[in-house]
N, C-alpha and C. Protein backbone atom coordinates (compact mmCIF):
# COMPACT_ATOMS: atom_id res chain seq x y z
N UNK A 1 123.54 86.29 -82.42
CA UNK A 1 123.27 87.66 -82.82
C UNK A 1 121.82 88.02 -82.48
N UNK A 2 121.36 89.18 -81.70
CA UNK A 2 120.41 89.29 -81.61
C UNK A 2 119.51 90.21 -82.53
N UNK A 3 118.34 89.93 -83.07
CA UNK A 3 117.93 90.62 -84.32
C UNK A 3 117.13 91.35 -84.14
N UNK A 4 116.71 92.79 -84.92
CA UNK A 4 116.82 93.87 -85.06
C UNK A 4 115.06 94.01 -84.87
N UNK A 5 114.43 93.87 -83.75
CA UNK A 5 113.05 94.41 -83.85
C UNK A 5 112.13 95.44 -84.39
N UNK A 6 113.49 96.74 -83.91
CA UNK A 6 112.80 97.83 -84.13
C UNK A 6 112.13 98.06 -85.85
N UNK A 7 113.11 97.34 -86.34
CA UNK A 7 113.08 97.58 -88.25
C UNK A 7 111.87 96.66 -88.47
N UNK A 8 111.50 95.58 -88.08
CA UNK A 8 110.32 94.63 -88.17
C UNK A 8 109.20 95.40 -88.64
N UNK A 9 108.91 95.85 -86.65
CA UNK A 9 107.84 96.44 -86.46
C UNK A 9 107.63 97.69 -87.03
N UNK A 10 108.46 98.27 -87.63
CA UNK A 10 108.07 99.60 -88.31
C UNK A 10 107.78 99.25 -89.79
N UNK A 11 108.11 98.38 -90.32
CA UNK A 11 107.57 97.98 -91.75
C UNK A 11 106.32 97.60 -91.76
N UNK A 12 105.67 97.20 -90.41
CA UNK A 12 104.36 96.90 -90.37
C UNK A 12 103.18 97.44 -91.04
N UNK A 13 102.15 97.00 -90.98
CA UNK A 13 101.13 97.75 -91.89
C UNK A 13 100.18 98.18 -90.25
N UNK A 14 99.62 99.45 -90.29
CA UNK A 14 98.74 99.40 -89.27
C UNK A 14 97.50 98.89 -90.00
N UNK A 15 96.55 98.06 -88.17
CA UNK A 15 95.20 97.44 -89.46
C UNK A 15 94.22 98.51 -89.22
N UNK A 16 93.14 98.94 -90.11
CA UNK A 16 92.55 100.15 -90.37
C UNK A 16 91.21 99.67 -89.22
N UNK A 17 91.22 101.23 -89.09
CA UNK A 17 89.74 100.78 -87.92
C UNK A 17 88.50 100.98 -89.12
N UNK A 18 86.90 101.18 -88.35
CA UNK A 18 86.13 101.29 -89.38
C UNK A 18 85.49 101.95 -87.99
N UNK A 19 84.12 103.07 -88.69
CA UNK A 19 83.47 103.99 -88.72
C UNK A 19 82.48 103.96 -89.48
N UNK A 20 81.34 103.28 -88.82
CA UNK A 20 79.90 103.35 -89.21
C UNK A 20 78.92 104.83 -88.74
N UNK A 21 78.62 104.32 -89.83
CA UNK A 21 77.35 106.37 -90.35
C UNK A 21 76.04 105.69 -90.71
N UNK A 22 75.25 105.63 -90.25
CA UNK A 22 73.64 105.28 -90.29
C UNK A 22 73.23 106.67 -91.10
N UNK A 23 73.06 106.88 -92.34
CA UNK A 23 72.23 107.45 -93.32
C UNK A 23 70.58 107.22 -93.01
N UNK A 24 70.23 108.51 -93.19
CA UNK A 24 68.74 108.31 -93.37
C UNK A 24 68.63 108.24 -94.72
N UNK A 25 67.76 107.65 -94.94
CA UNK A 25 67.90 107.53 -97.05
C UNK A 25 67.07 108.79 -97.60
N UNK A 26 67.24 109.62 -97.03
CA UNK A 26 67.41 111.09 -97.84
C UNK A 26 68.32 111.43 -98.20
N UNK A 27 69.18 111.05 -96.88
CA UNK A 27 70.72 111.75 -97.12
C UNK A 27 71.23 110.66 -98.00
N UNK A 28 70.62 109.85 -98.76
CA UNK A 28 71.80 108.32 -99.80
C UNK A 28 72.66 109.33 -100.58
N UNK A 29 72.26 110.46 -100.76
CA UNK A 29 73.29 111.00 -102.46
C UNK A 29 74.35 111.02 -101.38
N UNK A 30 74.84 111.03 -100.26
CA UNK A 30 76.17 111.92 -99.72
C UNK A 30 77.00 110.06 -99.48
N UNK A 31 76.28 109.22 -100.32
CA UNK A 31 77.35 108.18 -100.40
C UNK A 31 78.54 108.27 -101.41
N UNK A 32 78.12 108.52 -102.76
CA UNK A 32 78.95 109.06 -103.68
C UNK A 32 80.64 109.99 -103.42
N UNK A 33 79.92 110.72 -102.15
CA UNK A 33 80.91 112.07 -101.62
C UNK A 33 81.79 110.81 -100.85
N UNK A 34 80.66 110.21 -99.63
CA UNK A 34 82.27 109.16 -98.99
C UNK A 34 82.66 108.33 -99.71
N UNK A 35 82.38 107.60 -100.63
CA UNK A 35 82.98 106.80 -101.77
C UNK A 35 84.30 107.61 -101.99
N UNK A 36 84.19 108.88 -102.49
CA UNK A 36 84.95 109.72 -103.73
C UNK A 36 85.90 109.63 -102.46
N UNK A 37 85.65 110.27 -101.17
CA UNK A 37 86.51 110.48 -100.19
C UNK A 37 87.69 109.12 -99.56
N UNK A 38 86.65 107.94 -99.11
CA UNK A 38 87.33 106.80 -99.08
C UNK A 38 86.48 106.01 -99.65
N UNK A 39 87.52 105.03 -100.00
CA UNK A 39 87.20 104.23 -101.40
C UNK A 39 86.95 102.74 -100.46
N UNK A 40 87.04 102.44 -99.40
CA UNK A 40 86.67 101.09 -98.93
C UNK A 40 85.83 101.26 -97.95
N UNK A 41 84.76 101.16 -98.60
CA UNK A 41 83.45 101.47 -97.65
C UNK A 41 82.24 100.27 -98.02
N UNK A 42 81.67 99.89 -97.54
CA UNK A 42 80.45 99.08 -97.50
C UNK A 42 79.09 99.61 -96.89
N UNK A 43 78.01 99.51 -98.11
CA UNK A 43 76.87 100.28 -98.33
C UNK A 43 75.95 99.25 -97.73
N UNK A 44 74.89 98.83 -96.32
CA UNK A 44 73.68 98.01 -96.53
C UNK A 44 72.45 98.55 -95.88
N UNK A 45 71.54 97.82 -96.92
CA UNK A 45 70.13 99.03 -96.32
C UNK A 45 69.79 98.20 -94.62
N UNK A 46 69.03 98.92 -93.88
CA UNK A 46 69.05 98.49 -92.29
C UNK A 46 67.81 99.32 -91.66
N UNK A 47 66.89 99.28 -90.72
CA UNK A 47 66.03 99.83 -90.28
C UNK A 47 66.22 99.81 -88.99
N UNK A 48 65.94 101.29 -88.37
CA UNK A 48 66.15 101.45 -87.50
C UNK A 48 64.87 102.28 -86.31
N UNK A 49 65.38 102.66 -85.42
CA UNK A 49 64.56 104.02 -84.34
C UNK A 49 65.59 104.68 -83.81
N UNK A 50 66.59 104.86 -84.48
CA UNK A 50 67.53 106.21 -83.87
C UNK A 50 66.96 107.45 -83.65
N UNK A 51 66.17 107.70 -84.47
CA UNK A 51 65.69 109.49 -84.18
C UNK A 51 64.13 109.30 -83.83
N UNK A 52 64.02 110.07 -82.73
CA UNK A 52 62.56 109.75 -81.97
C UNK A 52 61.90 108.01 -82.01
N UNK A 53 62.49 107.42 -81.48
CA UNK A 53 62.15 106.07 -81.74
C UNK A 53 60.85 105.82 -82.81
N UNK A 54 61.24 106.71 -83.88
CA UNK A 54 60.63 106.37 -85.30
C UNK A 54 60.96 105.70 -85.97
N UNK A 55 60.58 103.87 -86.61
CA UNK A 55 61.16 103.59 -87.96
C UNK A 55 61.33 103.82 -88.70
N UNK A 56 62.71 104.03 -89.54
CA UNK A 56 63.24 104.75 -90.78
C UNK A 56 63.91 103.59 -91.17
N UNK A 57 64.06 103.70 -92.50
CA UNK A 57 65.22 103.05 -93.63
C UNK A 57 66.17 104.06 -93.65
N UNK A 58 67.05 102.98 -93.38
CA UNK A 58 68.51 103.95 -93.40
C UNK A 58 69.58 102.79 -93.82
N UNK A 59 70.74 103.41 -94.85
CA UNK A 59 72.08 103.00 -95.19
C UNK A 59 72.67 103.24 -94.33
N UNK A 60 73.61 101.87 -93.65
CA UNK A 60 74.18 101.83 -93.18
C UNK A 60 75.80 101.84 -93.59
N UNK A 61 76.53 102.59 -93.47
CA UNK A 61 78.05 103.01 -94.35
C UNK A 61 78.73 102.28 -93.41
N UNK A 62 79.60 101.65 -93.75
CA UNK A 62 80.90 101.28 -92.87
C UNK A 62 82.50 101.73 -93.94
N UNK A 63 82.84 102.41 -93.03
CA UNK A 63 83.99 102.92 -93.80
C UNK A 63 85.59 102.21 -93.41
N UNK A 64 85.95 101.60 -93.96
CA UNK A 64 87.68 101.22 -93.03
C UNK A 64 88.52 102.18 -93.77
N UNK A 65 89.30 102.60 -92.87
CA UNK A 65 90.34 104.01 -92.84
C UNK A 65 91.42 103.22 -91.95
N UNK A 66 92.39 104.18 -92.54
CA UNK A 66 93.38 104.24 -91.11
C UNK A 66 93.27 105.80 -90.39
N UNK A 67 92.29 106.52 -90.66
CA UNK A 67 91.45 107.59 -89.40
C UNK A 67 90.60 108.31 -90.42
N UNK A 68 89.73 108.78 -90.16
CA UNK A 68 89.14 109.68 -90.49
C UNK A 68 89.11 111.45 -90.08
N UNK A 69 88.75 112.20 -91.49
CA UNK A 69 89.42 113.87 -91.86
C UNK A 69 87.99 114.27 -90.70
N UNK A 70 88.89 114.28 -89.55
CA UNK A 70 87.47 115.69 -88.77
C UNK A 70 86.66 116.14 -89.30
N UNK A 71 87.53 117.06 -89.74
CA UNK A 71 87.09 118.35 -90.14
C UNK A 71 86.06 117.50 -91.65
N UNK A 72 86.20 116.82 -92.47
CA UNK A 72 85.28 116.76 -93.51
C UNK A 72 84.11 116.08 -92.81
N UNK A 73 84.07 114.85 -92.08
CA UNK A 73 83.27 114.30 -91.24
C UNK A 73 82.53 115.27 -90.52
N UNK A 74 82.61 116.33 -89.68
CA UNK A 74 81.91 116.99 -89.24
C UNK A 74 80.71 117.92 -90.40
N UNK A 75 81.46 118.12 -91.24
CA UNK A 75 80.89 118.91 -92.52
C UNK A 75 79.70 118.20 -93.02
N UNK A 76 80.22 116.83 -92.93
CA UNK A 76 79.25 115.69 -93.88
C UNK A 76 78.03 115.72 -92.83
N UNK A 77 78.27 115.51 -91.32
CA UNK A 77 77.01 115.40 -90.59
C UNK A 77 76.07 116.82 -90.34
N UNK A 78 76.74 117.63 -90.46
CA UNK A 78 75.87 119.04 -90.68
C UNK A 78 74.80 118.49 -92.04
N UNK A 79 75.47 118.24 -93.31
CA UNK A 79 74.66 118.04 -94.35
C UNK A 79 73.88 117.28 -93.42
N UNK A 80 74.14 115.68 -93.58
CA UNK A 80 73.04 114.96 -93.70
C UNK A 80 71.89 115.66 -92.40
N UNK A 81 72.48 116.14 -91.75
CA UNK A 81 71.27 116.92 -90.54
C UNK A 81 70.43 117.51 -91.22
N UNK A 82 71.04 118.34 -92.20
CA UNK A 82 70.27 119.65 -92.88
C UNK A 82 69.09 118.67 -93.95
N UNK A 83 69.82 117.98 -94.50
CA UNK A 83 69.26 116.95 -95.82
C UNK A 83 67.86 116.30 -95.16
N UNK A 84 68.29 115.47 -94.06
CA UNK A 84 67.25 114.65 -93.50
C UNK A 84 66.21 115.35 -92.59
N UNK A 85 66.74 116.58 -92.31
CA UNK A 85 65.89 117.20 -91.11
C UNK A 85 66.14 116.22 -89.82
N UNK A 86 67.11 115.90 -89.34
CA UNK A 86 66.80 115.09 -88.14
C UNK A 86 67.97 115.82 -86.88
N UNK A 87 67.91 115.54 -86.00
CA UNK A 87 68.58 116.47 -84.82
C UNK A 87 70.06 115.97 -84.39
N UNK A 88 70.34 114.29 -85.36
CA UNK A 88 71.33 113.63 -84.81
C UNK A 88 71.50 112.61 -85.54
N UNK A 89 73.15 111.72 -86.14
CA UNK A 89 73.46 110.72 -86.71
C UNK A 89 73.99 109.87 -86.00
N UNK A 90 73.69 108.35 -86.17
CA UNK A 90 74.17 107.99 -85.37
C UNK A 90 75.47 106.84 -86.02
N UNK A 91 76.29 107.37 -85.29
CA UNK A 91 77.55 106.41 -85.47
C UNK A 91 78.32 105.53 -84.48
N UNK A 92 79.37 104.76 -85.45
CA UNK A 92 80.07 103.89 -83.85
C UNK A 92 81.24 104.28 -84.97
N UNK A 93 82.24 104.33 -83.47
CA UNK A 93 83.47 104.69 -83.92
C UNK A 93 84.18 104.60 -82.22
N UNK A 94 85.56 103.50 -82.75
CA UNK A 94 85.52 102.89 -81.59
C UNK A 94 85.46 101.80 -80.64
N UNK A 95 84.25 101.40 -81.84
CA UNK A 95 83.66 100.15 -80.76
C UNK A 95 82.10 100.84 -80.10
N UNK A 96 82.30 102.28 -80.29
CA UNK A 96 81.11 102.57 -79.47
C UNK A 96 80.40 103.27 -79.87
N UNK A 97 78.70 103.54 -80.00
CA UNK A 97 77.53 103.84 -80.40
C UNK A 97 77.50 104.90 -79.75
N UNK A 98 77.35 106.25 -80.38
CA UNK A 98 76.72 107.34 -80.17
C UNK A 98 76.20 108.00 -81.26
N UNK A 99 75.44 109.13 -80.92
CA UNK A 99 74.91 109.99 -81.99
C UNK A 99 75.25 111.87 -81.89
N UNK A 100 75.87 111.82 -83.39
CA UNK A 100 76.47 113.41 -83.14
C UNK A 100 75.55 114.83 -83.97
């Protein structure tokens, strides 16, 4: 008898990607908001030169999802733009490093 794949693989669990957000630690209060939003996220402090190859302290967020809400994500990086004063956040999503 040959057995039934299709039913297997659809009970599957997909495995969640993750989506790192480099916070400037002005913007720390808007951790609370991705907490409230997704709940499996990991908070560590990290220093960087993302914006004008200036050293800053910045939280580094890693979020695992199985995707992330556009539309709120876009909202959130307007804040932290507005919050931090800076021109750009930088994230990986992907696998890959850019800044939006």
């Amino acid at each position: 008898m040959a057995e039934d794949i299709s039913s297997t693989s659809s009970n599957t669990i997909p495995f969640p990607t993750l989506t790192i957000v480099y916070l400037v630690n002005q913007a720390q209060q808007l951790i609370d908001e991705i907490s409230q939003k997704y709940n499996n996220i990991t908070v560590e402090d990290c220093n960087g030169f993302f914006n004008d190859g200036v050293k800053r302290d910045y939280k580094k967020i890693t979020i695992w999802s199985q995707g992330i809400d556009s539309l709120w994500f876009n909202a959130l990086i307007a804040r932290v733009k507005e919050i931090a004063n800076v021109d750009s956040v930088p994230i990986v999503s992907g696998g890959i490093m850019y800044s939006v």
